[in-house]
Protein backbone atom coordinates (compact mmCIF):
# COMPACT_ATOMS: atom_id res chain seq x y z
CA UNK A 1 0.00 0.00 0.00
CA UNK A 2 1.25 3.45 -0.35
CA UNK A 3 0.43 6.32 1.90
CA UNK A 4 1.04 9.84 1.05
CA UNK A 5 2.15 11.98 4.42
CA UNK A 6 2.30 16.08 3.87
CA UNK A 7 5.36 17.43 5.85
CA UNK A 8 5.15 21.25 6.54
CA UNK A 9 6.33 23.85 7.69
CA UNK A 10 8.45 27.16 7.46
CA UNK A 11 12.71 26.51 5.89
CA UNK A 12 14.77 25.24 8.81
CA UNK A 13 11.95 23.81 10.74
CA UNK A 14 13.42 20.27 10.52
CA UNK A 15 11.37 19.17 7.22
CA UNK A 16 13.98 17.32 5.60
CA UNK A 17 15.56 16.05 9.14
CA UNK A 18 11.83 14.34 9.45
CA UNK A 19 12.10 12.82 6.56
CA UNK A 20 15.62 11.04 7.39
CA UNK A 21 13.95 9.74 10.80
CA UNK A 22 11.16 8.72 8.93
CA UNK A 23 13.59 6.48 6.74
CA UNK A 24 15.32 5.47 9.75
CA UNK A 25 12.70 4.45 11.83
CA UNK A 26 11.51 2.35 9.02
CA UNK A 27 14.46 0.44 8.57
CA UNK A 28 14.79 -0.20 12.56
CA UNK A 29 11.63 -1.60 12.97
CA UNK A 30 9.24 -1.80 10.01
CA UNK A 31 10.58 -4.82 7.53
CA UNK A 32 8.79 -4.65 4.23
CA UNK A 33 8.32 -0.73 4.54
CA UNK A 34 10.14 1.47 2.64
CA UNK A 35 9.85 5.90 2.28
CA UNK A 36 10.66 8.33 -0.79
CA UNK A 37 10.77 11.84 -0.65
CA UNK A 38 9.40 14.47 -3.25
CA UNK A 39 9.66 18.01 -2.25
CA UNK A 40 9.02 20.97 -4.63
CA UNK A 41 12.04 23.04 -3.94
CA UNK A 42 13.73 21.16 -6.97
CA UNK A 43 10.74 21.97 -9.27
CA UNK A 44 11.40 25.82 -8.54
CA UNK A 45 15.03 25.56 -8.89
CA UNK A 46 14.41 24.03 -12.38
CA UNK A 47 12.07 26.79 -13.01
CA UNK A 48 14.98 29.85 -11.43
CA UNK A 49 17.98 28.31 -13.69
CA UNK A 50 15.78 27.90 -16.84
CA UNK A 51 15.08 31.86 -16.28
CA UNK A 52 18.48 32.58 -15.38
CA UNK A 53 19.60 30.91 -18.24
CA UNK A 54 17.15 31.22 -21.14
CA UNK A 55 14.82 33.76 -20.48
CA UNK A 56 15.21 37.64 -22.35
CA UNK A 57 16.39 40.58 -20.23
CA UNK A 58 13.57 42.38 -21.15
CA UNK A 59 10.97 39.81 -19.64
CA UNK A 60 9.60 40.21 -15.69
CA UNK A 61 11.76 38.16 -13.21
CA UNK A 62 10.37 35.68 -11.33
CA UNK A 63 13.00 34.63 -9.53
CA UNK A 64 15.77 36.68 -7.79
CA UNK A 65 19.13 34.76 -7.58
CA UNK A 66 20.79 34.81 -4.24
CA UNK A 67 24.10 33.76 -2.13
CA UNK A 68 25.11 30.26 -1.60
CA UNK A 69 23.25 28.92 -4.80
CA UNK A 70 20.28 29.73 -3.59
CA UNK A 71 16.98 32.03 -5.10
CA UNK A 72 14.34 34.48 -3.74
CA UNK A 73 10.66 33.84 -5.42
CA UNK A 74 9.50 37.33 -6.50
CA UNK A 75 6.46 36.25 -8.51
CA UNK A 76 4.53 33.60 -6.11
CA UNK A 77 2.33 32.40 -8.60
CA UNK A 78 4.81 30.03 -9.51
CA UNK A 79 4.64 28.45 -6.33
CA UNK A 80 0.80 27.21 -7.30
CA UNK A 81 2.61 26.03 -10.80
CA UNK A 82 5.49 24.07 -8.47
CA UNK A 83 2.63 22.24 -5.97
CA UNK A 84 0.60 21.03 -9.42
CA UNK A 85 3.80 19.83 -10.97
CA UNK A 86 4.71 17.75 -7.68
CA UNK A 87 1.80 16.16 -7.76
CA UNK A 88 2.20 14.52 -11.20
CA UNK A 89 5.82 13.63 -10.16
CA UNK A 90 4.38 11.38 -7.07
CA UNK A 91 1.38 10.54 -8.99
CA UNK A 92 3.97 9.24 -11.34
CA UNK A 93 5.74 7.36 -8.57
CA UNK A 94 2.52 5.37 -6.66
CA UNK A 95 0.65 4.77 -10.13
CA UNK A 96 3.30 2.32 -10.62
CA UNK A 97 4.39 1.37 -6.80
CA UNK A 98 2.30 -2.14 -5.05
CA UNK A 99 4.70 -2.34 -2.07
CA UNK A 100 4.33 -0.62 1.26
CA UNK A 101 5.77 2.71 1.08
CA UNK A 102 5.28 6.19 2.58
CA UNK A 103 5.60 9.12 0.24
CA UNK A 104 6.47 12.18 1.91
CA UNK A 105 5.89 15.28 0.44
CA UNK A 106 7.74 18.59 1.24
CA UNK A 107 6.83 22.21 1.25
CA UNK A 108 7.04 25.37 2.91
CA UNK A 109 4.30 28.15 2.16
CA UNK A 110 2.41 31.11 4.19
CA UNK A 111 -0.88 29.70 3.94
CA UNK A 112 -1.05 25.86 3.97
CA UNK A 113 -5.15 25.86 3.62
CA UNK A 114 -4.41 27.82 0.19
CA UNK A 115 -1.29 25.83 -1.28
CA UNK A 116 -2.99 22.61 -0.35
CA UNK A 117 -5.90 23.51 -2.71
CA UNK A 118 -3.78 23.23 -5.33
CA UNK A 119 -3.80 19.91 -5.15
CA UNK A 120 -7.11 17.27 -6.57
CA UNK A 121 -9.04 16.16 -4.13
CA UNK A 122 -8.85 12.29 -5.07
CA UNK A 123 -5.04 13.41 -4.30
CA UNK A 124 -5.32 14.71 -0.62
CA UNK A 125 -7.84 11.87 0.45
CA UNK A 126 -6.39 9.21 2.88
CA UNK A 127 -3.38 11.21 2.75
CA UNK A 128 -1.58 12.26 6.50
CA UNK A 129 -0.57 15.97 7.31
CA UNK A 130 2.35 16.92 9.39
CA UNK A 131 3.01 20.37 10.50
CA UNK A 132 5.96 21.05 11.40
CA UNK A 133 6.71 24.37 14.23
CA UNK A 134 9.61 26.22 14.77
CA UNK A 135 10.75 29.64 15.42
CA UNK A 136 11.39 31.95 12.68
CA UNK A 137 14.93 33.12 14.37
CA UNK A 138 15.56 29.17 14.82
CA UNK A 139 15.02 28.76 11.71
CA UNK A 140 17.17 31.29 9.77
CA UNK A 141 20.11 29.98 12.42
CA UNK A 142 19.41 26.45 11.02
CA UNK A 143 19.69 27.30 7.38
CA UNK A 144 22.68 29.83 8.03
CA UNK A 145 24.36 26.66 9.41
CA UNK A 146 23.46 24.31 7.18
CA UNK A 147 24.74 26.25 4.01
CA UNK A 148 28.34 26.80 6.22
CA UNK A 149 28.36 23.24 7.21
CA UNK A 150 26.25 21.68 4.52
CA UNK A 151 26.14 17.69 5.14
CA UNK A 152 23.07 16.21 2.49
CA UNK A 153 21.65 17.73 -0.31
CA UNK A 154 18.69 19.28 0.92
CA UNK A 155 20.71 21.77 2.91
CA UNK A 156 19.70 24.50 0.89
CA UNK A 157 19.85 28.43 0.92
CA UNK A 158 17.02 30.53 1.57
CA UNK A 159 17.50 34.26 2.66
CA UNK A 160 16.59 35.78 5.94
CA UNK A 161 14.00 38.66 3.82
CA UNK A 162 12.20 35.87 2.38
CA UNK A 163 12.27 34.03 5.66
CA UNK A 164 11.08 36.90 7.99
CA UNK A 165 8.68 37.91 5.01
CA UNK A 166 6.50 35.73 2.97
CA UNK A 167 7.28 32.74 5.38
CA UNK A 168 6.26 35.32 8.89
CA UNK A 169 2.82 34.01 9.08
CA UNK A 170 2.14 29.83 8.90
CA UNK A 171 -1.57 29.15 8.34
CA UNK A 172 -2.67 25.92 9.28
CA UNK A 173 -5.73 24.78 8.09
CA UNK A 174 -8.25 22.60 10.42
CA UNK A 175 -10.78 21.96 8.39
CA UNK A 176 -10.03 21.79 4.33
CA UNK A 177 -12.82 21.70 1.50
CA UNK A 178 -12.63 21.57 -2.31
CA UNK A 179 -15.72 21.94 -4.78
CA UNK A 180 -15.78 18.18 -6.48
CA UNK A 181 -15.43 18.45 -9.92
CA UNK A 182 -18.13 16.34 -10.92
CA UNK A 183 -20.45 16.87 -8.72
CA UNK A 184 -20.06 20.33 -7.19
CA UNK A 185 -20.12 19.21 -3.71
CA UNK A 186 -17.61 20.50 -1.07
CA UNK A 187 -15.56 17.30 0.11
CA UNK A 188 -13.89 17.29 3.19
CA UNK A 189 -10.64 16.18 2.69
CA UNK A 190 -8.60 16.74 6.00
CA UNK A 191 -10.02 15.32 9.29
CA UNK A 192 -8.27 13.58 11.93
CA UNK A 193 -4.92 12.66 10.29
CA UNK A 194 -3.48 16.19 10.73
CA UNK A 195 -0.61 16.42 13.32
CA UNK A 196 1.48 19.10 14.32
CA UNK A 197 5.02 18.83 16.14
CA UNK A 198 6.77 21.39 17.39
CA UNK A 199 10.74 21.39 17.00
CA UNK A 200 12.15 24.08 19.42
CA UNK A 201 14.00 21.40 21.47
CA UNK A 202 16.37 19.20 21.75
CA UNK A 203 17.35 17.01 18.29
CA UNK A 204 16.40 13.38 20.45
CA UNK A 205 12.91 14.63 21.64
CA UNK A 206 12.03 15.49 17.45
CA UNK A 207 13.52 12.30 16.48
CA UNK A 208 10.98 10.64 19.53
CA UNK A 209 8.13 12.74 18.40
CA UNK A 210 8.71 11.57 14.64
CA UNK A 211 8.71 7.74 15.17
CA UNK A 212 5.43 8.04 17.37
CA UNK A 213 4.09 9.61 14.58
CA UNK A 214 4.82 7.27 12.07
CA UNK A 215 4.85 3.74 14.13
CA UNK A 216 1.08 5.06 14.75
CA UNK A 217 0.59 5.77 10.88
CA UNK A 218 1.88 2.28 9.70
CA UNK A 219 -0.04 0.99 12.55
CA UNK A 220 -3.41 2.34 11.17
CA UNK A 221 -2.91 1.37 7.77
CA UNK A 222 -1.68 -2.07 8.75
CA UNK A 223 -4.82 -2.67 10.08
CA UNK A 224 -7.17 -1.00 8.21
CA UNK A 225 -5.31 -3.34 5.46
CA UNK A 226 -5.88 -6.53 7.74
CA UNK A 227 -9.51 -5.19 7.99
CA UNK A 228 -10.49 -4.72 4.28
CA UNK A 229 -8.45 -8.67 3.57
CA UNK A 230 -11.18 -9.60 6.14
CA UNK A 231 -14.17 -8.05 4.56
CA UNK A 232 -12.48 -9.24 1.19
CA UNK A 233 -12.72 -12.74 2.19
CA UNK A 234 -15.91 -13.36 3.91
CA UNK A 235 -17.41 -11.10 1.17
CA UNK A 236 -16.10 -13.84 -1.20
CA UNK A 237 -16.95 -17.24 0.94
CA UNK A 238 -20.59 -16.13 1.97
CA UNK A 239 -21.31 -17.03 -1.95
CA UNK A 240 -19.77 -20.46 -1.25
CA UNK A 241 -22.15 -22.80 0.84
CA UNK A 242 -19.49 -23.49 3.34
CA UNK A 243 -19.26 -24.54 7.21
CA UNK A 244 -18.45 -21.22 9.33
CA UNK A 245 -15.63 -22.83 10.78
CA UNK A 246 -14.29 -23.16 7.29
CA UNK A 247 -14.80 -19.88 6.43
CA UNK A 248 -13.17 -18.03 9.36
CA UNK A 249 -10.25 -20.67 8.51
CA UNK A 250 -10.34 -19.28 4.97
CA UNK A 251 -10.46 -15.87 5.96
CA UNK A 252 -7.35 -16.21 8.70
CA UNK A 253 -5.24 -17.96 6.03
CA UNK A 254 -5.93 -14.31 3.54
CA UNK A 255 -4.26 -12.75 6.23
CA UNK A 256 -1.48 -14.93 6.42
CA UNK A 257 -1.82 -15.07 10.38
């Protein structure tokens, strides 16, 4: 099965540290598991160099290049165009996937009720939500450190303005509806599987709060998989004349328990 969890939250919050816990707490104690990471940070940088390089003089900037690498959005509807684009990329990726994986998805925005919109809603249902919370003034010291001491890829550059700017305010949305395409209908497509962890301590207590979070994820899904098997298989034997004894036999050995 694969299960798409959101992970949110202003640059330097710990976003991509989460991610590298997630992957490590899988491989600890969850055989047959796996995790992939999309984020949309790449999408943009695509996007900054193809202006930098390509694009005429005489054309509005969208992007404004910075130190370290790193780039400054200055026209933030591309950010709408970045979260569509992600999408298809992990569409792309569980379309094709039948093992047991967690995607994560990564972004940073102002207004998380708004960017999330820009996804379908057949994309956002079942999916998980973690917010991440931090500090702005933690955060700019974690990305000034990062970029002097940089130690994976995903230690990226992104300027105190745009920090203390654009990313000042963090909407989090509790409740998130969508018109239905078809039908016009507002579906609600965040309820109970939004989380929010706050990272102004110590490195071991985030790495603690992570694996709660996602030993209680896998835990859900592994048994609202047992659960559907279940319903699968007496569904199926209830059309065979059968003893009941036989069929809970029947529906034990789908489970492989």
């Amino acid at each position: 099965m694969t299960v798409k969890l959101f992970v949110l939250g202003r640059p330097g919050s710990g976003k991509s540290a989460a991610f590298r816990q997630i992957v490590k707490n899988i491989d600890q104690k969850h055989q047959g598991w796996s995790a992939i990471h999309f984020n949309d940070y790449e999408i943009l940088q695509e996007m900054f160099l193809f202006e930098k390089l390509f694009q005429s003089d005489a054309k509005p900037r969208k992007f404004q290049a910075r130190e370290h690498g790193g780039f400054d959005v200055l026209d933030f509807s591309v950010l709408d165009k970045a979260l569509k684009e992600l999408e298809k990329k992990v569409r792309s990726r569980y379309s094709k996937n039948n093992k047991d994986e967690i995607i994560v998805i990564e972004f940073a925005r102002d207004d998380y009720g708004k960017a999330l919109e820009q996804f379908s809603s057949s994309f956002l249902k079942d999916s998980y939500f973690l917010f991440i919370n931090s500090d702005i003034n933690t955060c700019i010291q974690r990305v000034n450190n990062r970029v002097t001491h940089p130690a994976t890829v995903d230690d990226h550059f992104v300027s105190e303005n745009i920090i203390r700017s654009y990313y000042k305010r963090q909407r989090i949305p509790f409740k998130l509806r969508r018109a239905d395409a078809l039908n016009i209908t507002k579906v609600q497509v965040i309820t109970s599987r939004m989380h929010i962890i706050n990272n102004r301590g110590s490195h071991q207590d985030y790495t603690k709060k992570i694996n709660r979070l996602i030993n209680s994820i896998i835990k859900q899904e592994e048994q609202e998989k047992r659960g559907t098997i279940l319903r699968g298989a007496f569904t199926q034997l209830n059309h065979i004349r059968v003893p009941r004894s036989a069929l809970k036999i029947r529906a034990v050995s789908f489970l492989g328990i």
